[in-house]
C-alpha atoms as a PDB file:
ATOM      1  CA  UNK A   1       2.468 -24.202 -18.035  1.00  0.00           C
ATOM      2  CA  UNK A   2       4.622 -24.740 -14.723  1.00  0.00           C
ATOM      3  CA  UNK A   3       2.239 -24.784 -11.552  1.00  0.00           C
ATOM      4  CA  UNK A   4       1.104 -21.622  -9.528  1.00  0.00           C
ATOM      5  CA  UNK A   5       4.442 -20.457  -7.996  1.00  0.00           C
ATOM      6  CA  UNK A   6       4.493 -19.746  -4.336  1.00  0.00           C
ATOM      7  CA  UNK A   7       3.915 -16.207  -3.008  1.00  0.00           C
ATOM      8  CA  UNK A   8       7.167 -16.440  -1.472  1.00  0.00           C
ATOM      9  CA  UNK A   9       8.771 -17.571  -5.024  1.00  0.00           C
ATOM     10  CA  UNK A  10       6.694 -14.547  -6.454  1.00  0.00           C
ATOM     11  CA  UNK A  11       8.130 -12.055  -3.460  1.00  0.00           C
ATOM     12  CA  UNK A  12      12.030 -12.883  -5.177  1.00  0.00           C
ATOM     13  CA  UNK A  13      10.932 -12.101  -8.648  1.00  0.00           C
ATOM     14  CA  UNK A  14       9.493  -8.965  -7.647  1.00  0.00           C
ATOM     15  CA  UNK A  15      12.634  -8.282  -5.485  1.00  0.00           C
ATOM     16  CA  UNK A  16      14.826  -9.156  -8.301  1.00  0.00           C
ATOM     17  CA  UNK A  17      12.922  -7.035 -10.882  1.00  0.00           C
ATOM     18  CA  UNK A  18      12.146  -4.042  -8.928  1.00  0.00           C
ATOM     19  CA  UNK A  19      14.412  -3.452  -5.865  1.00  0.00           C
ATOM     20  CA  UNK A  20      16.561  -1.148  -7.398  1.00  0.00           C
ATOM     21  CA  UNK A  21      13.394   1.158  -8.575  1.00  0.00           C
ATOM     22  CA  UNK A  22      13.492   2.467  -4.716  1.00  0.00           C
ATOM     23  CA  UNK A  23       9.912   3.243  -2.693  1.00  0.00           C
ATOM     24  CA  UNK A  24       8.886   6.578  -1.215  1.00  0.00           C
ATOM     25  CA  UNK A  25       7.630   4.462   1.793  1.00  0.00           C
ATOM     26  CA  UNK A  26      10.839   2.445   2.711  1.00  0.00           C
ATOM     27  CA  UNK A  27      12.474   1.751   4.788  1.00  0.00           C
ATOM     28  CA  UNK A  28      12.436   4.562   7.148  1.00  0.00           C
ATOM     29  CA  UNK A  29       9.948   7.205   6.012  1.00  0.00           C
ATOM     30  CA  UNK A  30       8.567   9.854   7.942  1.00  0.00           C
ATOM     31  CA  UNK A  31       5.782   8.833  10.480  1.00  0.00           C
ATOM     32  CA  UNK A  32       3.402  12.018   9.561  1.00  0.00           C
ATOM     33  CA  UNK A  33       4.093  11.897   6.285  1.00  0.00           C
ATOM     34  CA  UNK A  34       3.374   8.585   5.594  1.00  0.00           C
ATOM     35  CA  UNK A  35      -0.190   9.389   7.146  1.00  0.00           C
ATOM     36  CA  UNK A  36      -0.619  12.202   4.981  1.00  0.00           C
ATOM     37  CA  UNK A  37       0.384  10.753   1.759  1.00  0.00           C
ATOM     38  CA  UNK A  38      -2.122   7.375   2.796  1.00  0.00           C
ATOM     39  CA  UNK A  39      -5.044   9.715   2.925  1.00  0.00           C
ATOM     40  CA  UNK A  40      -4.481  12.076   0.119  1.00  0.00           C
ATOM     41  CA  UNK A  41      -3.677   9.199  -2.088  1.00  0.00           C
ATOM     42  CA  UNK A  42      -6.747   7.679  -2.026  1.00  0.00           C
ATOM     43  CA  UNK A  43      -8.885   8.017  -5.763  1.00  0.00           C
ATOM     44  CA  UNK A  44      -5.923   9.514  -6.964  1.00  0.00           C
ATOM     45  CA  UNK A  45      -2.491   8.762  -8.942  1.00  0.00           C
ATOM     46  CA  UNK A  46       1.057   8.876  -6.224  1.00  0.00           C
ATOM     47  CA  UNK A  47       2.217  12.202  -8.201  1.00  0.00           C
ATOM     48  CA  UNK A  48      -0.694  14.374  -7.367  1.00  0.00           C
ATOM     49  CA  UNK A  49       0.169  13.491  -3.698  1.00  0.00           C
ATOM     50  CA  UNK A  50       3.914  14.184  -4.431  1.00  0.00           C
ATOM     51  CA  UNK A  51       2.766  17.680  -5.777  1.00  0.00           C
ATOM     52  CA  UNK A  52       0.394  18.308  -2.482  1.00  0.00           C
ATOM     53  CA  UNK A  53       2.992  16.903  -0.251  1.00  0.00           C
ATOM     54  CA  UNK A  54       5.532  19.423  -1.488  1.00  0.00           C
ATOM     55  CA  UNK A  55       3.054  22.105  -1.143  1.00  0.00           C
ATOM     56  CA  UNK A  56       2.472  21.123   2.422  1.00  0.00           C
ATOM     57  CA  UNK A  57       6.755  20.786   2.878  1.00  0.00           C
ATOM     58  CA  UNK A  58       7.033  24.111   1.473  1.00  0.00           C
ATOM     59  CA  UNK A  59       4.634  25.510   4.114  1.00  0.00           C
ATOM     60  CA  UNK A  60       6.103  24.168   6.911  1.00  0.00           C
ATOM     61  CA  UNK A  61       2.903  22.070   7.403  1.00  0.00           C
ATOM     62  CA  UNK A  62       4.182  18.093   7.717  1.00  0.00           C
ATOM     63  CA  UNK A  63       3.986  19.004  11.067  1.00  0.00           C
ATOM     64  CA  UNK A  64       0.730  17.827  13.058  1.00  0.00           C
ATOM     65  CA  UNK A  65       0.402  20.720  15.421  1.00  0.00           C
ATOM     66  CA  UNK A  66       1.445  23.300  12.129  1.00  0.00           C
ATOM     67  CA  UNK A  67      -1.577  21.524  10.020  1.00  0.00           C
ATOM     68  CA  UNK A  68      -3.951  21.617  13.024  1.00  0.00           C
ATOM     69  CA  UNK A  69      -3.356  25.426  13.004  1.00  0.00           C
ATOM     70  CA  UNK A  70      -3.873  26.251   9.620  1.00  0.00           C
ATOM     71  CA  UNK A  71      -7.359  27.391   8.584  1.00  0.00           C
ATOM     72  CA  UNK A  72      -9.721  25.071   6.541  1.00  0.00           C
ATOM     73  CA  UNK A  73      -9.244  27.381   3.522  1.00  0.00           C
ATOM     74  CA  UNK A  74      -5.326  27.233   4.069  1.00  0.00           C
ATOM     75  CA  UNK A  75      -5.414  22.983   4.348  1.00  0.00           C
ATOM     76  CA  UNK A  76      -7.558  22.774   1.099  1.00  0.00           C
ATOM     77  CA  UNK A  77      -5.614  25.233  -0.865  1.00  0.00           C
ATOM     78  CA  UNK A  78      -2.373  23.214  -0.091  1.00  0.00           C
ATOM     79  CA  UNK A  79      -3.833  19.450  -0.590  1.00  0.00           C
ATOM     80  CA  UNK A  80      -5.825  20.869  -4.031  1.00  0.00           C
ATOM     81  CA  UNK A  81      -3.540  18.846  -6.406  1.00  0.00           C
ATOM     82  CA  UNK A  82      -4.356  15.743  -4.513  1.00  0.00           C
ATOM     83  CA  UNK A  83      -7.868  16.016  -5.974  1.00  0.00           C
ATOM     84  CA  UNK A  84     -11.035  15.784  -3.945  1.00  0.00           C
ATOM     85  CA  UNK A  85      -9.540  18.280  -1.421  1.00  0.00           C
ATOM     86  CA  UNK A  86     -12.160  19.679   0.691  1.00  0.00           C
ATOM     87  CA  UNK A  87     -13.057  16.068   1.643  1.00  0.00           C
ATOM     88  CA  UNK A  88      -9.040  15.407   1.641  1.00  0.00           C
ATOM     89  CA  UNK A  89      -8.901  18.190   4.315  1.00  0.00           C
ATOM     90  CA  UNK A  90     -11.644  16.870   6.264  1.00  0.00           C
ATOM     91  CA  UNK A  91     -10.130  13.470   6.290  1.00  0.00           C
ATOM     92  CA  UNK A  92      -6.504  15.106   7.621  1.00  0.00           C
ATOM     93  CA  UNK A  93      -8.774  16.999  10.028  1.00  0.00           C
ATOM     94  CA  UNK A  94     -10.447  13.742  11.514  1.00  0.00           C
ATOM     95  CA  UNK A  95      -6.553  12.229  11.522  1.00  0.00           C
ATOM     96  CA  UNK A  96      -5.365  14.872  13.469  1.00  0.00           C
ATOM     97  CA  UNK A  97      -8.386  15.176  15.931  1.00  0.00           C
ATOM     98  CA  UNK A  98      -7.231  11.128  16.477  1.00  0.00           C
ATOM     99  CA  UNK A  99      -3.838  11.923  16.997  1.00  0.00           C
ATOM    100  CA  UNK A 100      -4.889  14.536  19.732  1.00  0.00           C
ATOM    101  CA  UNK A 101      -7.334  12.390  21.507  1.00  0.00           C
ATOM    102  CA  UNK A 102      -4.439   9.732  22.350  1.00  0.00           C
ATOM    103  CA  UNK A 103      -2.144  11.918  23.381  1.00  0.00           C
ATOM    104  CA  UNK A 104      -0.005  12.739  19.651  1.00  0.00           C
ATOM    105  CA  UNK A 105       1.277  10.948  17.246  1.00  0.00           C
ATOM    106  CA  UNK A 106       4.051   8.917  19.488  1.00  0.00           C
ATOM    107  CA  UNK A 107       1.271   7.386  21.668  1.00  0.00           C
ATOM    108  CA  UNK A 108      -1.130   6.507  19.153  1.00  0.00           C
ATOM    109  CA  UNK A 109       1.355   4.683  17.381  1.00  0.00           C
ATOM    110  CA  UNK A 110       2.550   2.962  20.948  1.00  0.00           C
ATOM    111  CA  UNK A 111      -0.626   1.174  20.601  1.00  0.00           C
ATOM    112  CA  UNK A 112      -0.704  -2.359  19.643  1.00  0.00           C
ATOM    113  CA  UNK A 113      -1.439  -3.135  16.234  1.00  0.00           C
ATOM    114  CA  UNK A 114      -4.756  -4.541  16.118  1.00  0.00           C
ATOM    115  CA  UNK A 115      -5.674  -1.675  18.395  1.00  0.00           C
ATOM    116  CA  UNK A 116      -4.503   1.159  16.036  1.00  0.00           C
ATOM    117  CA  UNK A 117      -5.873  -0.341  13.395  1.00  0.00           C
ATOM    118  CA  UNK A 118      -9.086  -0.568  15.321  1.00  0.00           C
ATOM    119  CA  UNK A 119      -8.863   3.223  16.251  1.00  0.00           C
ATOM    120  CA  UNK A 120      -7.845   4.218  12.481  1.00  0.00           C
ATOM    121  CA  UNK A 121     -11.055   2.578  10.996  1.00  0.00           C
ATOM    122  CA  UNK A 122     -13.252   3.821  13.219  1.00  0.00           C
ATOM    123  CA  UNK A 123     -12.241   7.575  12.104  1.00  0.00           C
ATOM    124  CA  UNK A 124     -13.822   9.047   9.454  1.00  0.00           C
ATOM    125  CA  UNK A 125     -12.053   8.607   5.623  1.00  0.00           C
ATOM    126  CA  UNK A 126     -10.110   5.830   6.904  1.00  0.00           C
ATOM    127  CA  UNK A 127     -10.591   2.443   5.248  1.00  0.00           C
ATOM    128  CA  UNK A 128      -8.794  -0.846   5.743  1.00  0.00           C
ATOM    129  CA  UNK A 129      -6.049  -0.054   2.632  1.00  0.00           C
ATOM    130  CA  UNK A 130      -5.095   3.851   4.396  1.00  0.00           C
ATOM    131  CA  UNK A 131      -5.264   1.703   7.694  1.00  0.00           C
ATOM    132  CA  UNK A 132      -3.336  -0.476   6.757  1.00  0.00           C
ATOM    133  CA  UNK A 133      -0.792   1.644   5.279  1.00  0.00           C
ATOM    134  CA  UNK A 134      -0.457   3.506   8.456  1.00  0.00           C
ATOM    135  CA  UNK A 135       0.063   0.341  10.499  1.00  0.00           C
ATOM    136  CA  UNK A 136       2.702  -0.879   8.339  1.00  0.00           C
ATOM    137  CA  UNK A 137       4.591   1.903   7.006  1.00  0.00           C
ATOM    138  CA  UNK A 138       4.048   5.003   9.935  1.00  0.00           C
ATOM    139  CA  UNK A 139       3.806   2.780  13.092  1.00  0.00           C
ATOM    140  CA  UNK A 140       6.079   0.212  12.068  1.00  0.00           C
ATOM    141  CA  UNK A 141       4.258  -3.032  12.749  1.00  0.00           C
ATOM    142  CA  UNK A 142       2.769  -5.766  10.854  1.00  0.00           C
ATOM    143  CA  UNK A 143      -0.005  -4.840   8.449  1.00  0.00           C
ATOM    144  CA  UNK A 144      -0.702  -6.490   4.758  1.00  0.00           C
ATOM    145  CA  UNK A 145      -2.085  -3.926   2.599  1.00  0.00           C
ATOM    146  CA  UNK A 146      -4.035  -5.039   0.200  1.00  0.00           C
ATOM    147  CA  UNK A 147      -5.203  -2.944  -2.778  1.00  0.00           C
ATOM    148  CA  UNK A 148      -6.609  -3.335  -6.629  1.00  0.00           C
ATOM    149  CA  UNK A 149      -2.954  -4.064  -7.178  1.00  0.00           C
ATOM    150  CA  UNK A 150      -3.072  -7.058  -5.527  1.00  0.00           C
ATOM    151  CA  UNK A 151      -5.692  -8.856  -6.853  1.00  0.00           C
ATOM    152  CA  UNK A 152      -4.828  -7.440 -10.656  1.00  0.00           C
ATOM    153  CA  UNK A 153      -1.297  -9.240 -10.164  1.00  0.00           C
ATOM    154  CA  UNK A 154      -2.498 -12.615  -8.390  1.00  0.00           C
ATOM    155  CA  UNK A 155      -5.588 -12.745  -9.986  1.00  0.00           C
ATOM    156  CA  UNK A 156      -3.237 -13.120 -13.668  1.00  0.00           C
ATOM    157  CA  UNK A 157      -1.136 -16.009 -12.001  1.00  0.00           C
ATOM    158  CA  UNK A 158      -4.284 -17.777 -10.911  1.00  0.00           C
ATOM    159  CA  UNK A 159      -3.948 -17.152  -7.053  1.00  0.00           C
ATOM    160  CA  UNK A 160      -6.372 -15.638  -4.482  1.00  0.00           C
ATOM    161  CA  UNK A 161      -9.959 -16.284  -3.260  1.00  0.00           C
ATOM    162  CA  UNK A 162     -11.468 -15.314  -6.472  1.00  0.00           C
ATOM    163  CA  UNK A 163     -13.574 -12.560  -4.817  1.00  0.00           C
ATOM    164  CA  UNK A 164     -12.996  -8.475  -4.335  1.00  0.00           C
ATOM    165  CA  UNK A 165     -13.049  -8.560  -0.910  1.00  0.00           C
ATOM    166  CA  UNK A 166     -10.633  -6.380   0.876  1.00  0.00           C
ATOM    167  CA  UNK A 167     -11.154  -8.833   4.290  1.00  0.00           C
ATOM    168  CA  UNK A 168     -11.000 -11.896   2.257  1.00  0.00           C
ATOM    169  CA  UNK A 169      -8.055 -10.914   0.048  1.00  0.00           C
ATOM    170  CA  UNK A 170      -5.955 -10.110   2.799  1.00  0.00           C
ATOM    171  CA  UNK A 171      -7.095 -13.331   5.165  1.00  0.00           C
ATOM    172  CA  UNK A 172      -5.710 -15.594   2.088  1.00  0.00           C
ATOM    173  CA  UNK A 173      -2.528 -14.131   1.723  1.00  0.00           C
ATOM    174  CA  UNK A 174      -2.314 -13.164   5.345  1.00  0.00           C
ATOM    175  CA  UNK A 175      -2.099 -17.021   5.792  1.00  0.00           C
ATOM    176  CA  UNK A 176      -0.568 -18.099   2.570  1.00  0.00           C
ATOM    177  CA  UNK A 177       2.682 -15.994   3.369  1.00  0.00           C
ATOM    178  CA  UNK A 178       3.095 -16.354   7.096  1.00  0.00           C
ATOM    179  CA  UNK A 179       2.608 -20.107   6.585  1.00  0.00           C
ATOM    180  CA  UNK A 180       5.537 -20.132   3.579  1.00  0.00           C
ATOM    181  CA  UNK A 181       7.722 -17.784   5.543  1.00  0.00           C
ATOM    182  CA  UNK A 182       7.315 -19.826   8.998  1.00  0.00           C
ATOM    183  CA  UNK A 183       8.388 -23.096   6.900  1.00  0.00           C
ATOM    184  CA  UNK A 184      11.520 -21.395   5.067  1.00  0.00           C
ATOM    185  CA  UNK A 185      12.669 -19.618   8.340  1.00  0.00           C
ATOM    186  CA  UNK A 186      12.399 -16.186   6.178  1.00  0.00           C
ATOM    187  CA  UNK A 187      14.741 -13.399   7.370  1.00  0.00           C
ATOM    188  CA  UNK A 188      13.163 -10.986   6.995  1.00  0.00           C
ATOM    189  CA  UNK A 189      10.845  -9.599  10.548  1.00  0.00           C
ATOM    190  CA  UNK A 190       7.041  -9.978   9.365  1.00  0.00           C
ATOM    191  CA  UNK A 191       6.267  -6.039   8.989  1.00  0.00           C
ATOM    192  CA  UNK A 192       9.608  -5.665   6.704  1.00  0.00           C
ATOM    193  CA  UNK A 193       8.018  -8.728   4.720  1.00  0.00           C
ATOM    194  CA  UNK A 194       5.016  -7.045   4.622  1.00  0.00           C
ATOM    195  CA  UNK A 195       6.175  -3.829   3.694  1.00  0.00           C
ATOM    196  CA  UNK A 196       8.002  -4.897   1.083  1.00  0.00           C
ATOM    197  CA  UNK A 197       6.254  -7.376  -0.505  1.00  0.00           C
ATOM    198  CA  UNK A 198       3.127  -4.614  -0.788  1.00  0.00           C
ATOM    199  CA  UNK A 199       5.623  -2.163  -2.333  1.00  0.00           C
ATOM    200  CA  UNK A 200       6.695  -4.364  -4.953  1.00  0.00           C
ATOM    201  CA  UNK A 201       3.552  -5.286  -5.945  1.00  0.00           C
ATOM    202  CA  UNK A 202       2.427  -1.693  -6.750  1.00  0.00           C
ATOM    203  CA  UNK A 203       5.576  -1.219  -8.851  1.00  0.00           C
ATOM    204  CA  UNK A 204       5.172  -4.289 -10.744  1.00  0.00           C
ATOM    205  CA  UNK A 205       1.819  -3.049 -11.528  1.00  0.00           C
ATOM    206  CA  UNK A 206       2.738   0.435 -12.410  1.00  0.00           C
ATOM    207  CA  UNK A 207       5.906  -0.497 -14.757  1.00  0.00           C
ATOM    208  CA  UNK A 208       4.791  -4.316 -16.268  1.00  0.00           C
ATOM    209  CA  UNK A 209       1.586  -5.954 -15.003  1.00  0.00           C
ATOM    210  CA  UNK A 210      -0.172  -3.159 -16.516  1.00  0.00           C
ATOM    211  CA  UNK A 211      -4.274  -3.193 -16.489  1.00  0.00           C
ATOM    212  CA  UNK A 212      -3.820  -2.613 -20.028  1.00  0.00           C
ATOM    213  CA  UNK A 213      -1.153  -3.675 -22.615  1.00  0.00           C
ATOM    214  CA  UNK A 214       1.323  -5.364 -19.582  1.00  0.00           C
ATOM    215  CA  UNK A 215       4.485  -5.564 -21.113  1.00  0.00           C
ATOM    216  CA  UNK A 216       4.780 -10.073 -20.203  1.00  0.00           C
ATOM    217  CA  UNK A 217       7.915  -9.866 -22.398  1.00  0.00           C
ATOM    218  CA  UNK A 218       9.816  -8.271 -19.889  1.00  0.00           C
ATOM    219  CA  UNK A 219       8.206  -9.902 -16.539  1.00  0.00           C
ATOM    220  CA  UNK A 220      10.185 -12.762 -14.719  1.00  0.00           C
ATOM    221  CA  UNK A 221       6.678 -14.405 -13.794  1.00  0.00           C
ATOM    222  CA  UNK A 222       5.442 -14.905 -17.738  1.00  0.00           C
ATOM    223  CA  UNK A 223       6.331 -18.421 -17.279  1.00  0.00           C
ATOM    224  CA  UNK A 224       3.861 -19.077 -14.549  1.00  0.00           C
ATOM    225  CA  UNK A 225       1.326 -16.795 -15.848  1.00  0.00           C
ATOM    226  CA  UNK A 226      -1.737 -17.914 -17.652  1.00  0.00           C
ATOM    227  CA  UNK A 227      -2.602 -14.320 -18.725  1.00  0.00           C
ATOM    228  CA  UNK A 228      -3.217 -13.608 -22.277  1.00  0.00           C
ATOM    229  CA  UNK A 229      -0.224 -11.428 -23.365  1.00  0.00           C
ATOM    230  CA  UNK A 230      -0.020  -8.272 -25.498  1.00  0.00           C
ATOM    231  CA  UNK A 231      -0.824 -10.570 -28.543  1.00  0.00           C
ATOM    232  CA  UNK A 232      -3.912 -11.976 -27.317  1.00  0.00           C
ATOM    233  CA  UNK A 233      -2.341 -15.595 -26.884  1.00  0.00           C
ATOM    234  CA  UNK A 234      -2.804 -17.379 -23.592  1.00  0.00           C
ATOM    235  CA  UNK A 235      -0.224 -19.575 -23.018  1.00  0.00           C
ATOM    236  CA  UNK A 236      -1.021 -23.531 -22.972  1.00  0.00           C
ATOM    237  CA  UNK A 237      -3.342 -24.102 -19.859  1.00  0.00           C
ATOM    238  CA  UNK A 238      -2.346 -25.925 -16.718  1.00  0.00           C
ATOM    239  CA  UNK A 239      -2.375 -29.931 -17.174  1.00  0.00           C
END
């Protein structure tokens, strides 16, 4: 068994075996509907949001000021496929009374990072993954997001804090991958790194890494990875 690869070495075989699969959050989504589809996605599979996002596209309501004027009964109705919906609803509803308190969406995403992501947490149905999300993918600056993705696919290869700590999780790879990125000059700006690297993840984990039955065969990694295969083998452990 070669030794742990590099999260940087792990980035190119993600690149190289999912680029061309595309990612509804890159590169240049829309801002609203990125924060729509990170809070209806939570406890829920990406194509029940697709359905409620087309739902709320048909209506004309991807619009913060349309959504804020539709009635509760309305919002639900449109975000049921989503699952969970009244809370859903409520959780848009909190979104859009932060939106208003900053002056809209432009000026709450003209705050600094750290700031917004300070703002976003402190808002009701808003964890550190939907934070996150919003940070990286609707605002446009740095932010890892971390999810059970993440730890599913570096916990196989052997890497990680060995913990299920959102805070933890991201702190190690936070530092792991600025420090490798720093030391290879990386070209890529730190939020397109970021962005990236979380999107790949998610598809490697949707189309090989799978929680059950992952398909090694076909995964570029298999030769770094001490997970037991389809068959039950584990290849021969690290010397």
């Amino acid at each position: 068994m070669n030794a742990p690869p590099s999260l940087l070495a792990v980035y190119a075989a993600l690149d190289r075996m999912h680029a061309w699969r595309g990612w509804h959050w890159w590169p240049d989504p829309d801002p609203f509907e990125v924060c729509v589809g990170a809070i209806l996605v939570q406890n829920t599979m990406w194509t029940n949001v697709e359905r409620a996002l087309e739902r709320l596209r048909a209506a004309g309501a991807l619009d913060p000021q349309v959504m804020a004027a539709l009635s509760e009964a309305e919002l639900e109705e449109l975000v049921r496929p989503s699952g969970q919906y009244r809370q859903k609803a409520r959780k848009l509803r909190a979104f859009l009374g932060l939106a208003e308190s900053e002056g809209g969406l432009g000026a709450l995403f003209s705050l600094d990072a750290p700031v917004l992501r300070g703002r976003l947490l402190a808002t009701w149905g808003i964890g550190p993954e939907t934070a996150d999300c919003i940070v990286c993918y609707a605002a446009r600056m740095p932010a890892l997001a971390i999810d059970a993705y993440t730890m599913r696919l570096f916990g196989r290869l052997g890497l990680g804090p060995g913990s299920e700590s959102y805070d933890e999780w991201q702190r190690w790879m936070l530092h792991a991958l600025v420090r490798e990125a720093d030391a290879s000059a990386h070209p890529e700006s730190q939020r397109d790194l970021f962005a990236r690297y979380h999107a790949l993840v998610v598809l490697h984990c949707k189309h090989l890494c799978l929680k059950r039955a992952p398909r090694c065969g076909e995964c570029q990694l298999r030769d770094c990875c001490p997970f037991p295969g389809p068959g039950g083998l584990a290849p021969q452990a690290r010397g």
